[in-house]
PDB file of N, CA and C in Angstrom:
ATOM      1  N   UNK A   1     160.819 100.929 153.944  1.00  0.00           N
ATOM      2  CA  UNK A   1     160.320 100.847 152.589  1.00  0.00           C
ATOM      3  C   UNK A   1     158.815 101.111 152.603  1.00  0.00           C
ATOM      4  N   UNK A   2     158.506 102.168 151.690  1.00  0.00           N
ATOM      5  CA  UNK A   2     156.813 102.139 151.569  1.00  0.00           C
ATOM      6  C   UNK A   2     156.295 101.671 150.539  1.00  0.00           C
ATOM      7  N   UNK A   3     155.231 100.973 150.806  1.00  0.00           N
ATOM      8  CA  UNK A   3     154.565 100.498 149.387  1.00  0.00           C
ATOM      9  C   UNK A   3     152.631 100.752 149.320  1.00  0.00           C
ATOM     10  N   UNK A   4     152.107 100.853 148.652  1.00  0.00           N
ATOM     11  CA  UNK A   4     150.698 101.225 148.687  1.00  0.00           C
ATOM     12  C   UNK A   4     150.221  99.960 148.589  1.00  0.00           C
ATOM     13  N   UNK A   5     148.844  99.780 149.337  1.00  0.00           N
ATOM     14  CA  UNK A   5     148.017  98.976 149.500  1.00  0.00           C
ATOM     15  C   UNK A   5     146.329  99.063 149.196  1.00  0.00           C
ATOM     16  N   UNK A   6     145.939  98.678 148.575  1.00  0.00           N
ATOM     17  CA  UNK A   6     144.085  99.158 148.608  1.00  0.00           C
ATOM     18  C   UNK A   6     143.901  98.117 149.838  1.00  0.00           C
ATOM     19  N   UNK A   7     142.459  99.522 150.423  1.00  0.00           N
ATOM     20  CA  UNK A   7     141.939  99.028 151.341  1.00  0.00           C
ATOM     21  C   UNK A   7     140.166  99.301 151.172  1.00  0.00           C
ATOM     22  N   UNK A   8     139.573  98.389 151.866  1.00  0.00           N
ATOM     23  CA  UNK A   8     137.708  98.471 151.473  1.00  0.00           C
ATOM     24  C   UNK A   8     137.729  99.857 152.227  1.00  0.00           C
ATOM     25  N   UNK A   9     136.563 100.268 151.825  1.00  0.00           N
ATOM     26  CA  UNK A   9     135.855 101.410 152.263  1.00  0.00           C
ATOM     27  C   UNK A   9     134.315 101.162 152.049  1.00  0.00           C
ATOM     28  N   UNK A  10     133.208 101.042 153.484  1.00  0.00           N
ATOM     29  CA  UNK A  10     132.137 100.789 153.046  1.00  0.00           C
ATOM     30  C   UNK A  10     131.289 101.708 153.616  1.00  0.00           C
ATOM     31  N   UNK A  11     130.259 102.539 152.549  1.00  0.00           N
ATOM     32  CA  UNK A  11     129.518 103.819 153.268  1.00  0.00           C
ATOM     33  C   UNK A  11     128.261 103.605 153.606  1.00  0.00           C
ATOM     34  N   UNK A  12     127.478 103.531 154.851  1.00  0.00           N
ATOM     35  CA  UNK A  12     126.508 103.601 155.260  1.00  0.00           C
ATOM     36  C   UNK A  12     125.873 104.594 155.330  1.00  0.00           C
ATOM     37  N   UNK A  13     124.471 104.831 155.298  1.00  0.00           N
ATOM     38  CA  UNK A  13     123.367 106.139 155.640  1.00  0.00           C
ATOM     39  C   UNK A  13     122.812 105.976 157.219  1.00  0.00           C
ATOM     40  N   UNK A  14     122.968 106.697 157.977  1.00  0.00           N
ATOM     41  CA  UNK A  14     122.000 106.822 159.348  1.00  0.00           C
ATOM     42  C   UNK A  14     120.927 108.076 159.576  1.00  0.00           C
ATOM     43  N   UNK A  15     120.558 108.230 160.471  1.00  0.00           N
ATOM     44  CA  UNK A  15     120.098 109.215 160.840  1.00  0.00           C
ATOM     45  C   UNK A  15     120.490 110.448 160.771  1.00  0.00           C
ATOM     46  N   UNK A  16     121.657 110.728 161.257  1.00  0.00           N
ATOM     47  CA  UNK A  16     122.661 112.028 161.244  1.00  0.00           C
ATOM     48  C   UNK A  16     123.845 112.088 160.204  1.00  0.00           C
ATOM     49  N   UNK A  17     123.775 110.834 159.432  1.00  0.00           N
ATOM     50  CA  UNK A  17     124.826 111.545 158.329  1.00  0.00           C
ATOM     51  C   UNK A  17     125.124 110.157 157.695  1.00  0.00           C
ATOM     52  N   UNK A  18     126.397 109.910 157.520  1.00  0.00           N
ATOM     53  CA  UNK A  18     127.225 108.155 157.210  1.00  0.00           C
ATOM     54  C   UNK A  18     128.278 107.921 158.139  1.00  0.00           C
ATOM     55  N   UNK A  19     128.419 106.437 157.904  1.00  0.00           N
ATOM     56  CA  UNK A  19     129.428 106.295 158.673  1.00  0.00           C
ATOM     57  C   UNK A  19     130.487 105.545 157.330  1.00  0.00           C
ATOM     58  N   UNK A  20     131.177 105.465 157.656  1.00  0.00           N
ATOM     59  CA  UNK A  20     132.541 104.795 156.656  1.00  0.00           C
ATOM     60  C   UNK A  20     133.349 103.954 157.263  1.00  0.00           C
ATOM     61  N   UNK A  21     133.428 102.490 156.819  1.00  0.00           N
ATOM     62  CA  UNK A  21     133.966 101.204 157.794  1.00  0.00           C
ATOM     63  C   UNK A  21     135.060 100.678 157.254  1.00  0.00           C
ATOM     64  N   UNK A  22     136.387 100.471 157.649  1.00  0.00           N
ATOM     65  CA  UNK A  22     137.354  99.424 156.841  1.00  0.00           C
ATOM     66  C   UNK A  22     137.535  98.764 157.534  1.00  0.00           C
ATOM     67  N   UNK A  23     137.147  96.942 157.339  1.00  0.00           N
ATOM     68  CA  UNK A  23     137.133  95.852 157.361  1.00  0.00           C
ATOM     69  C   UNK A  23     138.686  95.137 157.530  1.00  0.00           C
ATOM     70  N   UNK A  24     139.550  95.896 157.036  1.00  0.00           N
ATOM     71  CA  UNK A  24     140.753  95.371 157.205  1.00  0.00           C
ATOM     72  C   UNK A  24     141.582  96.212 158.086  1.00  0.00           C
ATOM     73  N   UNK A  25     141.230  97.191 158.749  1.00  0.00           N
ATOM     74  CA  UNK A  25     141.815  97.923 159.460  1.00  0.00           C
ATOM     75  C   UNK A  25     141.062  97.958 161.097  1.00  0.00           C
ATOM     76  N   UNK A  26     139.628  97.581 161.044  1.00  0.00           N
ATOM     77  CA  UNK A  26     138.844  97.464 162.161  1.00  0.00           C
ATOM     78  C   UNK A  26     138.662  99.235 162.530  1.00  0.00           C
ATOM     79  N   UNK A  27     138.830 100.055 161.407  1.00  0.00           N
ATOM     80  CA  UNK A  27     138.291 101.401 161.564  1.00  0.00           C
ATOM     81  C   UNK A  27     136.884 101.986 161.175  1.00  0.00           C
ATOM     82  N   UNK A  28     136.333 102.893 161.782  1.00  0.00           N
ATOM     83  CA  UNK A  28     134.984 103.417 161.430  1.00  0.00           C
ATOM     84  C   UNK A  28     135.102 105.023 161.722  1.00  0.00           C
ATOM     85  N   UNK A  29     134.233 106.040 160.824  1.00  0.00           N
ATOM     86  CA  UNK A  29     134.623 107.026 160.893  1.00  0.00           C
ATOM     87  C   UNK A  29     133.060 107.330 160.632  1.00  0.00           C
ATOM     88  N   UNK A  30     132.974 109.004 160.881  1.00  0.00           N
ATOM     89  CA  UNK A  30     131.489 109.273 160.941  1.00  0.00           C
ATOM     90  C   UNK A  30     131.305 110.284 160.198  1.00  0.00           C
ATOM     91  N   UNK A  31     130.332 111.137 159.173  1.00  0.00           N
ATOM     92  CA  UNK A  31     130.887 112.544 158.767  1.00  0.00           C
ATOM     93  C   UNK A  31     129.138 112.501 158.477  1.00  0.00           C
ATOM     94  N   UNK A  32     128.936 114.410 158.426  1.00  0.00           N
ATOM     95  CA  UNK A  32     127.696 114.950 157.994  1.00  0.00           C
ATOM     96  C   UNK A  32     126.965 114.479 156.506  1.00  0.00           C
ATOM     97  N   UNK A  33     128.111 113.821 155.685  1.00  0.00           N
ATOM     98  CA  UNK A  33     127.834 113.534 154.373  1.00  0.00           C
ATOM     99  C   UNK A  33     128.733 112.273 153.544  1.00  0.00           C
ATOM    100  N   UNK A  34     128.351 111.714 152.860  1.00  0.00           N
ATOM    101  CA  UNK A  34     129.491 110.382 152.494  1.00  0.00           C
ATOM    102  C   UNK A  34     131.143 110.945 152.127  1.00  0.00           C
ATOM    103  N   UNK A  35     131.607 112.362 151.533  1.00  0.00           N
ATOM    104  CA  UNK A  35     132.565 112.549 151.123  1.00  0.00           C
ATOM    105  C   UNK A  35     132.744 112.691 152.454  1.00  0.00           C
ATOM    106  N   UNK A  36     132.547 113.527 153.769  1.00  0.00           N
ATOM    107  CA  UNK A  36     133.221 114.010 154.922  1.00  0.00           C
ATOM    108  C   UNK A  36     133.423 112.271 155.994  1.00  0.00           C
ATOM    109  N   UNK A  37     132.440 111.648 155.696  1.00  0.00           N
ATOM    110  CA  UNK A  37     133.004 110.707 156.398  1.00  0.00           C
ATOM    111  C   UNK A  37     134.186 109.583 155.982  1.00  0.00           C
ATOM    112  N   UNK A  38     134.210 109.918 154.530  1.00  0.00           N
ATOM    113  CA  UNK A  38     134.989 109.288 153.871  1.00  0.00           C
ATOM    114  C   UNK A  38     136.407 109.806 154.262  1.00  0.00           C
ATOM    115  N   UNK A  39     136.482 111.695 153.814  1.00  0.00           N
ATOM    116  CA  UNK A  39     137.650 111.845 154.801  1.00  0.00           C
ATOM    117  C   UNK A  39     138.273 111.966 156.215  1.00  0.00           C
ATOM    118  N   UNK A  40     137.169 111.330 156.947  1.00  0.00           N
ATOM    119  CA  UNK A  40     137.536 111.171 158.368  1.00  0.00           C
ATOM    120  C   UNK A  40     138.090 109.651 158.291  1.00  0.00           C
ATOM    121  N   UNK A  41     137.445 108.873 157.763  1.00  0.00           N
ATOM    122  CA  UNK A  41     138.363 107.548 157.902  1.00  0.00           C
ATOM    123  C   UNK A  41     139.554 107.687 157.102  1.00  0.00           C
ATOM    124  N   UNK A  42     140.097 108.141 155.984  1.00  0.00           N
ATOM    125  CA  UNK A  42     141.216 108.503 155.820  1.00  0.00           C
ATOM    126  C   UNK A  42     141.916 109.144 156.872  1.00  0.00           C
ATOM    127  N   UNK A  43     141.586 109.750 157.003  1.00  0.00           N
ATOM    128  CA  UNK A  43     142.332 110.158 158.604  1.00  0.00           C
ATOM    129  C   UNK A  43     142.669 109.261 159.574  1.00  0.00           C
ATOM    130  N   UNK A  44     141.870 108.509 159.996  1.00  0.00           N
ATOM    131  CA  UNK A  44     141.455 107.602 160.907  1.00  0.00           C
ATOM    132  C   UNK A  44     142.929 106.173 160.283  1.00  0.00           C
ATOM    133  N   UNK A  45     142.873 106.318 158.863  1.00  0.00           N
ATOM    134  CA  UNK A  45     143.797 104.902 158.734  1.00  0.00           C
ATOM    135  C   UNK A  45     144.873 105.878 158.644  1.00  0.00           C
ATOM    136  N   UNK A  46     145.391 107.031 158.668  1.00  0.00           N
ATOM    137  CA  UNK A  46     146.713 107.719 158.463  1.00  0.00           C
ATOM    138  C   UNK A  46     147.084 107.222 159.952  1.00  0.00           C
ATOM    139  N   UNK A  47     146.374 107.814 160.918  1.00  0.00           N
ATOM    140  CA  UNK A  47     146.761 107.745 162.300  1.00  0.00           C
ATOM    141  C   UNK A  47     147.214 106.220 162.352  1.00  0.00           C
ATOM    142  N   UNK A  48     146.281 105.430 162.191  1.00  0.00           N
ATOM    143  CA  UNK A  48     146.708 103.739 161.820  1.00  0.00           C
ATOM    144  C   UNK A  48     147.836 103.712 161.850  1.00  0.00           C
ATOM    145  N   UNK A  49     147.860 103.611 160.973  1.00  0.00           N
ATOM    146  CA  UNK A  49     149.456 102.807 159.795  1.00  0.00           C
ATOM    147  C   UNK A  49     150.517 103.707 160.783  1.00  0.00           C
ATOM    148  N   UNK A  50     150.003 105.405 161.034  1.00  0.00           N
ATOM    149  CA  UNK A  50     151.750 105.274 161.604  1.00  0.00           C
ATOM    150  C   UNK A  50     151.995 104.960 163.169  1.00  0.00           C
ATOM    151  N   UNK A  51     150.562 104.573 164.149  1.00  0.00           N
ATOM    152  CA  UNK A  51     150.900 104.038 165.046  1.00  0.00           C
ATOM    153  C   UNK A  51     150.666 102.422 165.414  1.00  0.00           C
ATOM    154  N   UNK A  52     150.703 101.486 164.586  1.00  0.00           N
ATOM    155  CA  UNK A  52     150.795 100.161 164.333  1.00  0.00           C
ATOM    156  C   UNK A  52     152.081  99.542 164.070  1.00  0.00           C
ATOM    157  N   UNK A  53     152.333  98.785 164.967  1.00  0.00           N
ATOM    158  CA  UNK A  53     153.471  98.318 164.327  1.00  0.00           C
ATOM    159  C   UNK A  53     153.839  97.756 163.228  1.00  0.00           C
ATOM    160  N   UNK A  54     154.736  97.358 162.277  1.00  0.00           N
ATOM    161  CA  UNK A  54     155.047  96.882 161.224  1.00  0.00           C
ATOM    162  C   UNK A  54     154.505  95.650 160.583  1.00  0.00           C
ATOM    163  N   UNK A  55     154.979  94.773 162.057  1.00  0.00           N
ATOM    164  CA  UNK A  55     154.295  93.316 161.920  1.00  0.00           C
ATOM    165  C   UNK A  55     153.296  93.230 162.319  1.00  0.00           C
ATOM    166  N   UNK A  56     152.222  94.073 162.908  1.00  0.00           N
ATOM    167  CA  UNK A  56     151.171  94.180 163.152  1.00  0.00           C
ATOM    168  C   UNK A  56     150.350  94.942 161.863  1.00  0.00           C
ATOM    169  N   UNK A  57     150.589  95.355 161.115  1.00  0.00           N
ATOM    170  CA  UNK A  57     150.522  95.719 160.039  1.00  0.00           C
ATOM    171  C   UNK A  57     150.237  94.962 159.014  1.00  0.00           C
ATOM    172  N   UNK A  58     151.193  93.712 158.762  1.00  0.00           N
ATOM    173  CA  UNK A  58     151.152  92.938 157.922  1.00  0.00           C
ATOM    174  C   UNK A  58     150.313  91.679 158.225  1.00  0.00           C
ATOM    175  N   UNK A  59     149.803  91.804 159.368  1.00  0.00           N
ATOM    176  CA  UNK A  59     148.851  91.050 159.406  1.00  0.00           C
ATOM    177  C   UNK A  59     147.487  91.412 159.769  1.00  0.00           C
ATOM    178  N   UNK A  60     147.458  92.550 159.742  1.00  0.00           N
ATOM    179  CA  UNK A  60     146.016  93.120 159.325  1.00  0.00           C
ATOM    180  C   UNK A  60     145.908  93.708 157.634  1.00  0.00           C
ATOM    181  N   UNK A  61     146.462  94.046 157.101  1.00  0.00           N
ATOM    182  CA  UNK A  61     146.380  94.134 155.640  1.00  0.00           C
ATOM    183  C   UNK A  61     146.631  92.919 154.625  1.00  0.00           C
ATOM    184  N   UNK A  62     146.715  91.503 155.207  1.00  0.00           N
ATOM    185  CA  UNK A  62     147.053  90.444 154.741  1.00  0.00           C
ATOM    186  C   UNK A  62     145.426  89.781 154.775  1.00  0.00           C
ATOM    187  N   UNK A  63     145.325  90.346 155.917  1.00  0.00           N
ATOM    188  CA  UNK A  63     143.557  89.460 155.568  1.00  0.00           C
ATOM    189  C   UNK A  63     142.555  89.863 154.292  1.00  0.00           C
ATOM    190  N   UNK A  64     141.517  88.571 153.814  1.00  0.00           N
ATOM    191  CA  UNK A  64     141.201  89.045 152.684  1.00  0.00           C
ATOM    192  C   UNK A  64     139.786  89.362 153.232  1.00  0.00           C
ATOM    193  N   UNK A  65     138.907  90.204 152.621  1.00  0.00           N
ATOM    194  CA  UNK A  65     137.729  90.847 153.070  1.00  0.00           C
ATOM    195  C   UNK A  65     137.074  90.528 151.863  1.00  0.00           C
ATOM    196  N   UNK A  66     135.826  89.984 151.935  1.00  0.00           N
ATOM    197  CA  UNK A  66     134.711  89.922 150.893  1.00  0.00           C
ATOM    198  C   UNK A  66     133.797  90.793 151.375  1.00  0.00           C
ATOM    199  N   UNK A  67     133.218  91.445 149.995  1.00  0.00           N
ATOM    200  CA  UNK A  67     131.616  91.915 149.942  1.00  0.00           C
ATOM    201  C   UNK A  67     130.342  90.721 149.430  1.00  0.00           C
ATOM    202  N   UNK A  68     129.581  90.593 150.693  1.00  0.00           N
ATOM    203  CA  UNK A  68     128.410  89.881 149.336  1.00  0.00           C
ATOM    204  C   UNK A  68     127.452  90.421 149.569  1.00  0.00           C
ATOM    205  N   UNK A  69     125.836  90.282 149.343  1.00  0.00           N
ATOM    206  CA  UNK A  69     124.986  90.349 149.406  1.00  0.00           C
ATOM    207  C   UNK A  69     123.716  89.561 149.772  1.00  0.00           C
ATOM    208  N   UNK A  70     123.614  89.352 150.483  1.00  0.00           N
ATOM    209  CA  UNK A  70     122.144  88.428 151.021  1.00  0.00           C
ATOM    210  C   UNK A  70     120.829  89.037 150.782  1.00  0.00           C
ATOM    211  N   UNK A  71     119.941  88.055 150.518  1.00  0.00           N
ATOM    212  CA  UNK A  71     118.522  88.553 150.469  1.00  0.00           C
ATOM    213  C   UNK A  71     117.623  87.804 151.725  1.00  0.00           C
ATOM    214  N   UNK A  72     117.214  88.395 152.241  1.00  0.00           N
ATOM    215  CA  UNK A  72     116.677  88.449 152.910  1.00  0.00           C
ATOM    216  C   UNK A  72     115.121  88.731 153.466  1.00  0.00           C
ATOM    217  N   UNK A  73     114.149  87.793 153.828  1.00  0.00           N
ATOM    218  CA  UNK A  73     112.690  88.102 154.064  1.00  0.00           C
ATOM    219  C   UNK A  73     112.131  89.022 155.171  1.00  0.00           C
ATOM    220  N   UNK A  74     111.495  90.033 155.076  1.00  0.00           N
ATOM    221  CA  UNK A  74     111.298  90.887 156.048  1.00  0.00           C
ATOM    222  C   UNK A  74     109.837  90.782 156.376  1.00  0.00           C
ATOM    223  N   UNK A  75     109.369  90.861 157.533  1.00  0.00           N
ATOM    224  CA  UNK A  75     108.167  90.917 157.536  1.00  0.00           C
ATOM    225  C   UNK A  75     107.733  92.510 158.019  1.00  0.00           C
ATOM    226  N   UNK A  76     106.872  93.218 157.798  1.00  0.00           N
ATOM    227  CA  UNK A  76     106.669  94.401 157.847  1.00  0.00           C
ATOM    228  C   UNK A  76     105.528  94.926 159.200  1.00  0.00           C
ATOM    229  N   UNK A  77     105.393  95.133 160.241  1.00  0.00           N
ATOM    230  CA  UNK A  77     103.870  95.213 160.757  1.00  0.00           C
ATOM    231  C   UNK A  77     103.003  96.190 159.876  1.00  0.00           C
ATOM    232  N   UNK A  78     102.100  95.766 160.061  1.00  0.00           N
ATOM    233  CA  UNK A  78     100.380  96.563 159.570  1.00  0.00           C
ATOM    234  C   UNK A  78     100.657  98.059 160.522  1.00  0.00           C
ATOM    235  N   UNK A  79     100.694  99.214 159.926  1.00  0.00           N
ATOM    236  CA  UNK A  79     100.219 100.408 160.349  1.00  0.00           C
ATOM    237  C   UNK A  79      99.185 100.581 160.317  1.00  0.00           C
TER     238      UNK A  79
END
């Protein structure tokens, strides 16, 4: 039986491009630009799901994942 599931997708900026992280899958993917890395982790969870087992499955898509936000004090050095 198949059924659809949402899963996080979170896009970072680096040096050489983004990376794209899902939190409930323990996947990360890398691409020249946010759409290309976006479809590399799609990729990345296709391969997933069909080599995971079932019940291994259901207990990685069962966990719940929060986003928050912290603020945080930075101190800067003097240039």
């Amino acid at each position: 039986m198949k059924s659809t599931r949402q899963v996080t997708a979170v896009l970072r900026s680096g040096d050489t491009g983004f990376e794209a992280l899902c939190p409930e899958l323990d996947l990360t993917a890398v691409g020249e630009d946010a759409e290309a890395a976006l479809r590399a982790l799609g990729e990345a969870m296709e391969r997933c799901l069909q080599e995971t087992e079932p019940a291994d499955l259901r207990v990685l898509l069962a966990r719940e994942v929060r986003l928050a936000h912290l603020e945080v004090e930075v101190e800067w050095p003097d240039d």
